[in-house]
PDB file of N, CA and C in Angstrom:
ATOM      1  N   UNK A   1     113.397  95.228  99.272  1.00  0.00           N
ATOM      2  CA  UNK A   1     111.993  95.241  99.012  1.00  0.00           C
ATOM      3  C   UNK A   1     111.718  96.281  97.925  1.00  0.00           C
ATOM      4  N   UNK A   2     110.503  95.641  97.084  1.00  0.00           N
ATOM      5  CA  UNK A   2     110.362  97.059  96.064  1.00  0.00           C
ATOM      6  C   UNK A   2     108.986  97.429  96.118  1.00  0.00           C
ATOM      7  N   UNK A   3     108.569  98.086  96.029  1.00  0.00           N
ATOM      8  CA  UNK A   3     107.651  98.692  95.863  1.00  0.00           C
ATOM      9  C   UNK A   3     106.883  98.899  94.179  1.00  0.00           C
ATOM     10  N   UNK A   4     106.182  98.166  94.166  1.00  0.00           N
ATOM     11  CA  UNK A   4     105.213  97.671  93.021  1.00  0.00           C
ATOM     12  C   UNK A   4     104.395  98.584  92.307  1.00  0.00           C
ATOM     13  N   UNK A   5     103.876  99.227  93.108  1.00  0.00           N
ATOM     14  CA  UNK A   5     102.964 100.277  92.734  1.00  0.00           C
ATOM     15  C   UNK A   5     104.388 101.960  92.280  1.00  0.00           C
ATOM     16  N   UNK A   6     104.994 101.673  92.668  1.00  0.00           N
ATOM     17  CA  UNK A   6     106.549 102.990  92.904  1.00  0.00           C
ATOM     18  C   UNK A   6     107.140 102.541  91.329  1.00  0.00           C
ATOM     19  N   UNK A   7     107.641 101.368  91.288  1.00  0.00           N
ATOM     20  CA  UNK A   7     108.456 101.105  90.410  1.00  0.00           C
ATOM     21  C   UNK A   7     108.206 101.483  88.986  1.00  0.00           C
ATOM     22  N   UNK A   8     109.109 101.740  88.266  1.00  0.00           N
ATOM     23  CA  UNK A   8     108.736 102.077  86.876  1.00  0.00           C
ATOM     24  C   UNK A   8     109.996 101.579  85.945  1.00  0.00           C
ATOM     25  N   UNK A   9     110.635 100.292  86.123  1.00  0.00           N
ATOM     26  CA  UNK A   9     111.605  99.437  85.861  1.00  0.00           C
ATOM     27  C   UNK A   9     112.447 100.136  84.993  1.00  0.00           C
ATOM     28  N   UNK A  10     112.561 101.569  85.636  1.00  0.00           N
ATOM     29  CA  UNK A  10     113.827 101.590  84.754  1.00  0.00           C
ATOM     30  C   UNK A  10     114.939 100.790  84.398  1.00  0.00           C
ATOM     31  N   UNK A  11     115.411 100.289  85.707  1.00  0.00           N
ATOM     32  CA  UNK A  11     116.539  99.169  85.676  1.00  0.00           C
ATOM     33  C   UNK A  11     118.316  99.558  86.249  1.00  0.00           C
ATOM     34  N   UNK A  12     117.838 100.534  86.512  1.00  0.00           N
ATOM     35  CA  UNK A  12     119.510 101.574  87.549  1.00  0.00           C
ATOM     36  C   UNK A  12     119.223  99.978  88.796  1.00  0.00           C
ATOM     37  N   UNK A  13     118.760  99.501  88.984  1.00  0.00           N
ATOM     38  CA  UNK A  13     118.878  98.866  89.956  1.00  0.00           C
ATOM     39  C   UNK A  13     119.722  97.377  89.408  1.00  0.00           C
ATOM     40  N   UNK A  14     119.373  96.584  88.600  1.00  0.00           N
ATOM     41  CA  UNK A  14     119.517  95.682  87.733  1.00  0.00           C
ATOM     42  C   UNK A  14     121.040  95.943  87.117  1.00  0.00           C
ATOM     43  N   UNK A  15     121.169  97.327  87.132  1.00  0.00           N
ATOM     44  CA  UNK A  15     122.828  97.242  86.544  1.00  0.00           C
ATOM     45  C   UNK A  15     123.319  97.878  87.690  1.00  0.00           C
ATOM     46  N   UNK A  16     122.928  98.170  88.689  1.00  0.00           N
ATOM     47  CA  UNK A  16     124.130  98.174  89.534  1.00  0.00           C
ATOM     48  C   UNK A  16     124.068  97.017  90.895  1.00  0.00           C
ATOM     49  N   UNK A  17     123.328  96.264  90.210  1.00  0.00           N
ATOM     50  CA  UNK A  17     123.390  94.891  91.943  1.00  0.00           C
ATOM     51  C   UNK A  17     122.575  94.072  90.656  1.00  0.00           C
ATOM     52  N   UNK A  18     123.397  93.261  89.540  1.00  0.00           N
ATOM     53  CA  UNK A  18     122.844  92.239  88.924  1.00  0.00           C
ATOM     54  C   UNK A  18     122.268  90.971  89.516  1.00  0.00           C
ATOM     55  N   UNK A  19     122.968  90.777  90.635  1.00  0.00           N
ATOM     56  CA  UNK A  19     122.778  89.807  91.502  1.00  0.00           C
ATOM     57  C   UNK A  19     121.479  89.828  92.418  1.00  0.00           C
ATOM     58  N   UNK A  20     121.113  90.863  92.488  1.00  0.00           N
ATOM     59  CA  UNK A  20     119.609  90.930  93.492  1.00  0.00           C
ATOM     60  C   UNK A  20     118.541  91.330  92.712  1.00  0.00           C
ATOM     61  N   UNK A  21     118.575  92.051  91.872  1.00  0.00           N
ATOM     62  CA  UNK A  21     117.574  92.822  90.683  1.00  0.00           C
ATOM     63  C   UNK A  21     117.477  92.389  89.365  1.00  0.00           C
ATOM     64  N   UNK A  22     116.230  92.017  88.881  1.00  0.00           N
ATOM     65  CA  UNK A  22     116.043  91.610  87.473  1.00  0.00           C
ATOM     66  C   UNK A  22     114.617  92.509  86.453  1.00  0.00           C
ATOM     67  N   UNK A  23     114.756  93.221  85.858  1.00  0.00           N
ATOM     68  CA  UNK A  23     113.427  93.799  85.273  1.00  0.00           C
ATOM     69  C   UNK A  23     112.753  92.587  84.447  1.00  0.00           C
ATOM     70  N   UNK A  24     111.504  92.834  84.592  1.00  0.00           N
ATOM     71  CA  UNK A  24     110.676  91.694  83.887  1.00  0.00           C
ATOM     72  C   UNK A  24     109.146  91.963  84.269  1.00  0.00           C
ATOM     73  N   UNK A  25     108.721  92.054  83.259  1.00  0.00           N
ATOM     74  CA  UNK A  25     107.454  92.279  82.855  1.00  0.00           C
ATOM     75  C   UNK A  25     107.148  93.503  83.241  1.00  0.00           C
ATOM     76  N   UNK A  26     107.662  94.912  83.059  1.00  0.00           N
ATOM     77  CA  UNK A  26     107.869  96.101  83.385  1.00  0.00           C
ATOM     78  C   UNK A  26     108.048  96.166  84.657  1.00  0.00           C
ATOM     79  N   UNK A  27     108.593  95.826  85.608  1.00  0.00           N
ATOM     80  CA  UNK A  27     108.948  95.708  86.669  1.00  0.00           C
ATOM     81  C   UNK A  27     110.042  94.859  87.585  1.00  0.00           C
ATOM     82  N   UNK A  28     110.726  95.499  87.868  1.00  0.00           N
ATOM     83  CA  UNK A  28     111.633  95.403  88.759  1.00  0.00           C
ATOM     84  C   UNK A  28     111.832  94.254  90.316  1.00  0.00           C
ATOM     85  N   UNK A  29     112.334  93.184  90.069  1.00  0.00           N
ATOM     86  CA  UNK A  29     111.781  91.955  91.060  1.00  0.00           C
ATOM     87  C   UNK A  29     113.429  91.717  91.540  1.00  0.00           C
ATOM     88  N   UNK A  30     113.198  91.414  92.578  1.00  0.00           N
ATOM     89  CA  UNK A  30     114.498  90.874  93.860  1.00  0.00           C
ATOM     90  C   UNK A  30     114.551  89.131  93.445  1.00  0.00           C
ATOM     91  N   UNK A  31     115.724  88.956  92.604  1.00  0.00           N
ATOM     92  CA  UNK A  31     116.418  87.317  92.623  1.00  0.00           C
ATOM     93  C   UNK A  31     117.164  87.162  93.338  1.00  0.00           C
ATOM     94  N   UNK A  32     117.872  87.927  93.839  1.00  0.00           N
ATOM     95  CA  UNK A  32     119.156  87.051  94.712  1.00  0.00           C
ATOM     96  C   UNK A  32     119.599  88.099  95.735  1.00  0.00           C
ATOM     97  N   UNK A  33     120.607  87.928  96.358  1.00  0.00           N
ATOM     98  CA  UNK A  33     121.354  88.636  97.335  1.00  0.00           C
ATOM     99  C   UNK A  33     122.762  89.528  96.298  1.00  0.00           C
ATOM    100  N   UNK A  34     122.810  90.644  97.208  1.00  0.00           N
ATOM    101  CA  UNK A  34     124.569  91.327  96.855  1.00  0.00           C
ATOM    102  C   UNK A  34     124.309  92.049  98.011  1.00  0.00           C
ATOM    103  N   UNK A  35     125.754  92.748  98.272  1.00  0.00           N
ATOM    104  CA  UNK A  35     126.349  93.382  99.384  1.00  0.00           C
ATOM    105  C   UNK A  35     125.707  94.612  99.422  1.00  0.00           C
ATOM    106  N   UNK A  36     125.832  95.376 101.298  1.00  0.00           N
ATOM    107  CA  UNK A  36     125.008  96.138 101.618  1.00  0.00           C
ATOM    108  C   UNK A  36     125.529  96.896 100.619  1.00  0.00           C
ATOM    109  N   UNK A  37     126.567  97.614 100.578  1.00  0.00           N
ATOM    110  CA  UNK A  37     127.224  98.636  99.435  1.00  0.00           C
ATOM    111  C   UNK A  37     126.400  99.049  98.190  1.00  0.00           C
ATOM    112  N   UNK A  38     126.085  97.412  97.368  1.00  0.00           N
ATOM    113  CA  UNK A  38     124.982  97.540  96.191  1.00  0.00           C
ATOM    114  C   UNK A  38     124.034  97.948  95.960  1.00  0.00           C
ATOM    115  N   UNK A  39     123.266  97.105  97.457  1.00  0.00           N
ATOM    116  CA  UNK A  39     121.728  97.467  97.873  1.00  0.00           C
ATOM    117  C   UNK A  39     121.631  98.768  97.786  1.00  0.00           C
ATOM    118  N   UNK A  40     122.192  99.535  98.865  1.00  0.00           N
ATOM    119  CA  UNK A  40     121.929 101.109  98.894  1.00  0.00           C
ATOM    120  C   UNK A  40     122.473 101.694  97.617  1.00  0.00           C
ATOM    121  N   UNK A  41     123.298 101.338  96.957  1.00  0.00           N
ATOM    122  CA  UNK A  41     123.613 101.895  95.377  1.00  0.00           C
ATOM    123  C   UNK A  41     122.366 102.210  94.808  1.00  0.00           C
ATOM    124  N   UNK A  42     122.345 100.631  94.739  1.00  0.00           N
ATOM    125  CA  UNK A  42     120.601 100.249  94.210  1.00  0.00           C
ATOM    126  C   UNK A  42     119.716 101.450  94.311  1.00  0.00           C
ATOM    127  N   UNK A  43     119.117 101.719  95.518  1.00  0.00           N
ATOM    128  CA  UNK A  43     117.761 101.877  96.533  1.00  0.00           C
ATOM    129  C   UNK A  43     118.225 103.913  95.906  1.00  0.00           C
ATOM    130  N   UNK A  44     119.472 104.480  96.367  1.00  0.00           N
ATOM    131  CA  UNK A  44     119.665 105.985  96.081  1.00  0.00           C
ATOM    132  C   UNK A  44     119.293 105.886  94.289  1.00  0.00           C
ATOM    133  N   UNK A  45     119.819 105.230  93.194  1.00  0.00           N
ATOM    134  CA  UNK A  45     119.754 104.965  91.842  1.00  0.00           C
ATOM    135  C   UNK A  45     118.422 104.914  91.784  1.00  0.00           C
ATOM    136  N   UNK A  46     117.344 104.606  92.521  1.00  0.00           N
ATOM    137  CA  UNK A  46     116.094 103.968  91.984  1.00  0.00           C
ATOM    138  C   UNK A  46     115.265 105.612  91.621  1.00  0.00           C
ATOM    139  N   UNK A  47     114.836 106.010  90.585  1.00  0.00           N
ATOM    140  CA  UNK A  47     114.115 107.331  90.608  1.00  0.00           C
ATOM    141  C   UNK A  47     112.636 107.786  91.166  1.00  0.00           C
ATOM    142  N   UNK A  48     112.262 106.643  91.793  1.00  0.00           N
ATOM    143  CA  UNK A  48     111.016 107.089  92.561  1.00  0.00           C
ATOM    144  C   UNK A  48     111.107 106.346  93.719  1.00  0.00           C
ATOM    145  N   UNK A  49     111.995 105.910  93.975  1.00  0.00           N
ATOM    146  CA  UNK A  49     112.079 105.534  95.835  1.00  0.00           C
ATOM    147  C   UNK A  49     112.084 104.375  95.738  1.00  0.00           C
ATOM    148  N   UNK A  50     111.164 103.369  94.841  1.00  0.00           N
ATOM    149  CA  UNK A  50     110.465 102.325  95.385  1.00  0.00           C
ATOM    150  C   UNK A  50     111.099 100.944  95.941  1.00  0.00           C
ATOM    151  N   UNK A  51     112.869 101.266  96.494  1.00  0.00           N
ATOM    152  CA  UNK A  51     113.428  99.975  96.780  1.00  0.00           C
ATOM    153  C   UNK A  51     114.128 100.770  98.120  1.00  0.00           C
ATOM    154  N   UNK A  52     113.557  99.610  99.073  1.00  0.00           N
ATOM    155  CA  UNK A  52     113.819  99.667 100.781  1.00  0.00           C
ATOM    156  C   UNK A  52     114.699  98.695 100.554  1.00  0.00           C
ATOM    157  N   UNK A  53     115.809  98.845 101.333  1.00  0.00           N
ATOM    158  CA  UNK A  53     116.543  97.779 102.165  1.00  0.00           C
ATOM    159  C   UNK A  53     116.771  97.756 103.710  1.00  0.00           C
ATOM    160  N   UNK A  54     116.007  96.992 103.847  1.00  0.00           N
ATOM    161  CA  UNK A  54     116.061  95.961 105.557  1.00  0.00           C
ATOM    162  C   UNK A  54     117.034  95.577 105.691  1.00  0.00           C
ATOM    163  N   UNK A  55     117.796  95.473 107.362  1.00  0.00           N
ATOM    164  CA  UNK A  55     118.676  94.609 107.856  1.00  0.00           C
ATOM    165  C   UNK A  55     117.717  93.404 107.953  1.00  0.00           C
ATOM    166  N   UNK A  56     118.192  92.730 107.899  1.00  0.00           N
ATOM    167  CA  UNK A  56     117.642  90.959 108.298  1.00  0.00           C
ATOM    168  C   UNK A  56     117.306  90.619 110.061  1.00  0.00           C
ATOM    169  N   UNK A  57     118.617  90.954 110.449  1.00  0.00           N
ATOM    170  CA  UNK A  57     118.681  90.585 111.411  1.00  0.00           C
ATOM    171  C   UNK A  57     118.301  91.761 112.836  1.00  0.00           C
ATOM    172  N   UNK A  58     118.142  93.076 112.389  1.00  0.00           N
ATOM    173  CA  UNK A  58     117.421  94.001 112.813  1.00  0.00           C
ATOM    174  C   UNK A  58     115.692  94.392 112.761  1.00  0.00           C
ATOM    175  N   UNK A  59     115.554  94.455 111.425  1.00  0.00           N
ATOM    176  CA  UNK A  59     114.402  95.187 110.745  1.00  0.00           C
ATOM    177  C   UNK A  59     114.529  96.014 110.672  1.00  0.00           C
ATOM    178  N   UNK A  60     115.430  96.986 110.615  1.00  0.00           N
ATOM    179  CA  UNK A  60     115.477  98.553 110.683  1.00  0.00           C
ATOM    180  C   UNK A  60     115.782  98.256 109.206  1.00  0.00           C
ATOM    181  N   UNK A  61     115.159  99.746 108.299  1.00  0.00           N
ATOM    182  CA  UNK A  61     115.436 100.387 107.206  1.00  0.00           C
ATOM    183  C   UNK A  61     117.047 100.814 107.078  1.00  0.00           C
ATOM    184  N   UNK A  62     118.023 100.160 106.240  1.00  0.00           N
ATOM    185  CA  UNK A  62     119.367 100.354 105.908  1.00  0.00           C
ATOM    186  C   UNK A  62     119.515 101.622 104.793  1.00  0.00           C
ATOM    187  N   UNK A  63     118.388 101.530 104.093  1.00  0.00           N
ATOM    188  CA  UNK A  63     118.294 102.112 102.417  1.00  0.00           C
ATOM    189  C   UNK A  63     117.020 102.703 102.241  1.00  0.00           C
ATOM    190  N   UNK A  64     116.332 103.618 101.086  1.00  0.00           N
ATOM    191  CA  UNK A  64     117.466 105.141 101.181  1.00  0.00           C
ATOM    192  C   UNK A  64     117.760 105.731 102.583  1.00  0.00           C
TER     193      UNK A  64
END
């Protein structure tokens, strides 16, 4: 999940989980799936917080 109002597309997210993250239109949007490993890559890389990762099958917060 990202946070819209947080985001400021740098794009640390987009190069490290190409597969789930795409910047576009100054902002930072979820296309696809990659592994938990990425996600939280992702979510610590992001410089103002604004990407949560959920378990699916929990709901608990995985990331940061």
């Amino acid at each position: 999940m990202i946070d819209a109002s947080s985001c400021v597309a740098q794009g640390d997210c987009a190069e490290l989980a190409p597969e789930a993250f795409e910047v576009s239109d100054d902002l930072s949007i979820v296309i696809g799936e990659a592994s938990l490993e990425e996600l939280r890559a992702a979510a610590e890389a992001c410089p103002t917080g604004a990407i949560t990762v959920i378990d699916e099958q929990t709901g608990e917060q995985v990331a940061p």
